[in-house]
Protein backbone atom coordinates (compact mmCIF):
# COMPACT_ATOMS: atom_id res chain seq x y z
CA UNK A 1 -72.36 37.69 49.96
CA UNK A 2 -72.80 40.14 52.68
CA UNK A 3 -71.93 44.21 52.20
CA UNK A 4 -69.53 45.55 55.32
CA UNK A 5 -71.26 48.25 56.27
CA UNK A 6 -68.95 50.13 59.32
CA UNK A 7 -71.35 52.52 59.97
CA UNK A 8 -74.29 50.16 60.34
CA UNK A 9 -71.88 47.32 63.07
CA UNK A 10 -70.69 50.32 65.31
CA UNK A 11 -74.68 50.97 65.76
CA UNK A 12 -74.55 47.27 66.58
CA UNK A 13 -72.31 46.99 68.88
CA UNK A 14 -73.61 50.96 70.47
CA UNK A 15 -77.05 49.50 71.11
CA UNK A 16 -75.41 46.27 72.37
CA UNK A 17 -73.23 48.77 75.02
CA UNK A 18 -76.57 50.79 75.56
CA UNK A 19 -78.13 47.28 76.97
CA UNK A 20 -75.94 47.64 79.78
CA UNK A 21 -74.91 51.32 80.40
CA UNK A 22 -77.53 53.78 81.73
CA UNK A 23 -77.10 57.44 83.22
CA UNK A 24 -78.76 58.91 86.50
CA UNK A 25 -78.66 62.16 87.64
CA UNK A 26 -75.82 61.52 89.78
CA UNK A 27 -73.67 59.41 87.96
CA UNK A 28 -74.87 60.56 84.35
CA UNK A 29 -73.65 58.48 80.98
CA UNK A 30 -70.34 60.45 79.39
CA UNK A 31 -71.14 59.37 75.68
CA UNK A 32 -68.27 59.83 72.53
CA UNK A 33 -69.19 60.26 69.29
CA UNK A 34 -66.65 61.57 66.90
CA UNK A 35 -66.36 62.52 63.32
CA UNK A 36 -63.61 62.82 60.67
CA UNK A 37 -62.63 66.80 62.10
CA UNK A 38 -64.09 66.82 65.69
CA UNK A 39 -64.84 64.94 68.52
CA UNK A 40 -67.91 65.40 70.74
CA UNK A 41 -68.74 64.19 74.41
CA UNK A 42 -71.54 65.03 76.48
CA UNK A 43 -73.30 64.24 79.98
CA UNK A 44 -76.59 62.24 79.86
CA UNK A 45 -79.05 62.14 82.38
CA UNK A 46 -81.38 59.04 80.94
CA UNK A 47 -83.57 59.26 83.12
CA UNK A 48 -85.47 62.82 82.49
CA UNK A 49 -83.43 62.63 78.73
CA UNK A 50 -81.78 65.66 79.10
CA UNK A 51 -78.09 66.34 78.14
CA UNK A 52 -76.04 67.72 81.43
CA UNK A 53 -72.90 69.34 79.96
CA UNK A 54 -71.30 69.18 76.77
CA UNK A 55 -68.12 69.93 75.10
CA UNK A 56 -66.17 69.59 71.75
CA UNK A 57 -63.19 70.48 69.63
CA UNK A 58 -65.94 72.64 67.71
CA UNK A 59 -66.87 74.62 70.66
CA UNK A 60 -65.48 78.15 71.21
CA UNK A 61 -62.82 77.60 73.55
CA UNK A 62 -60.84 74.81 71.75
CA UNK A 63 -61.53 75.87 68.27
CA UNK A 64 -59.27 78.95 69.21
CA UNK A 65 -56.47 76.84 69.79
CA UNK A 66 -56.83 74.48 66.77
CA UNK A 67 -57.74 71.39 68.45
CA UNK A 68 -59.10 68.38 66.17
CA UNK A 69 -60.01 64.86 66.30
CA UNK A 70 -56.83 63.56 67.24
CA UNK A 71 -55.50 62.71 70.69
CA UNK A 72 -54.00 66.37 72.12
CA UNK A 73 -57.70 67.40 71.46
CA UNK A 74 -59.39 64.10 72.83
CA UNK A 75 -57.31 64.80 75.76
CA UNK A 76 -58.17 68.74 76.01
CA UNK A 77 -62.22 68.02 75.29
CA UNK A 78 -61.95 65.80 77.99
CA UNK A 79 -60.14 67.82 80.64
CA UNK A 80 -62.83 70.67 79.55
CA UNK A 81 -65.62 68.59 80.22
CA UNK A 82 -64.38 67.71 83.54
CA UNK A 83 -64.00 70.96 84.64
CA UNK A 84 -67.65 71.87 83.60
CA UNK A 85 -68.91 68.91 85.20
CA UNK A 86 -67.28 69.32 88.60
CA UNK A 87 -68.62 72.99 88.52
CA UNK A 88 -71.92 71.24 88.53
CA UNK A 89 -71.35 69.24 91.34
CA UNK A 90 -71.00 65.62 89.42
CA UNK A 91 -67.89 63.64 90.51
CA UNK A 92 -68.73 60.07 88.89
CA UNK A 93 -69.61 59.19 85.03
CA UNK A 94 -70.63 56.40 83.57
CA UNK A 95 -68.31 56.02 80.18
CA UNK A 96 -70.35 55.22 77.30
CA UNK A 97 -67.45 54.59 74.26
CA UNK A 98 -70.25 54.57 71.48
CA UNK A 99 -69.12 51.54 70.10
CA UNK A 100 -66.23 52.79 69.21
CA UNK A 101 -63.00 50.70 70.31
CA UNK A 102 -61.19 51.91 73.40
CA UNK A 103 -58.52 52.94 71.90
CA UNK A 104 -56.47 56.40 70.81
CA UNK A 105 -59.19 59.41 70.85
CA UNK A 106 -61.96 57.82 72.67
CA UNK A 107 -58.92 56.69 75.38
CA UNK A 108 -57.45 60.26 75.33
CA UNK A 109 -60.99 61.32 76.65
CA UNK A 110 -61.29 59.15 79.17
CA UNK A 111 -57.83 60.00 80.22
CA UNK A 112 -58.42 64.11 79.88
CA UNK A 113 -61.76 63.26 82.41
CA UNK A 114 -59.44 61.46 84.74
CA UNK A 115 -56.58 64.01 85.01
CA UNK A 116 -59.61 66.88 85.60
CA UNK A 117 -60.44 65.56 88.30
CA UNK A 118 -63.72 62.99 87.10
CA UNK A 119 -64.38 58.86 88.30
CA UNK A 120 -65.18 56.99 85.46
């Protein structure tokens, strides 16, 4: 009898995603990850391995105003990274969803990029 592991098939179907999905310095990979209290996105550049820009619900400016891991703060954590990458120069991401489904907070971030201004 196999053991449902949730944990262990979204790494599954993240390194299945990963197959495809790569980031360049112009068009760098916008990856999700999210836990129970916060959500997390950040900028990849692949190819040197560095991380661009970041932004979260833990980071200074959004903890102030309460924001969590739900989809007002998807959408504000993605409207923040959007500004910070357009300040850089970067117009166009590549979305990486993390194997998560596309669907409520990872959608919200995707959305928050798109209204700051950000091709995905």
């Amino acid at each position: 009898m196999a053991v449902f592991n949730r944990k262990a098939e979204r790494d599954k179907r993240h390194k299945r995603i990963r197959k495809k999905i790569s980031g360049t310095g112009t068009r760098p990979r916008l990856c999700v990850s999210k836990s129970l209290r916060h959500i997390y996105v950040q900028l990849i550049d692949d190819e040197n391995g560095r991380t661009l820009v970041s932004a979260s619900t833990n980071g200074k400016e959004l903890r102030k105003e309460g924001a969590r891991n739900n989809i007002p703060g998807a959408e504000k954590v993605g409207a923040l990274l959007a500004k910070r990458t357009l300040e850089k120069g970067i117009k166009a991401v590549v979305f990486d969803r993390g194997g998560y489904i596309y669907h409520g907070v990872v959608a919200a971030v995707a959305d928050g990029c798109r209204k700051g201004g950000l091709r995905l």
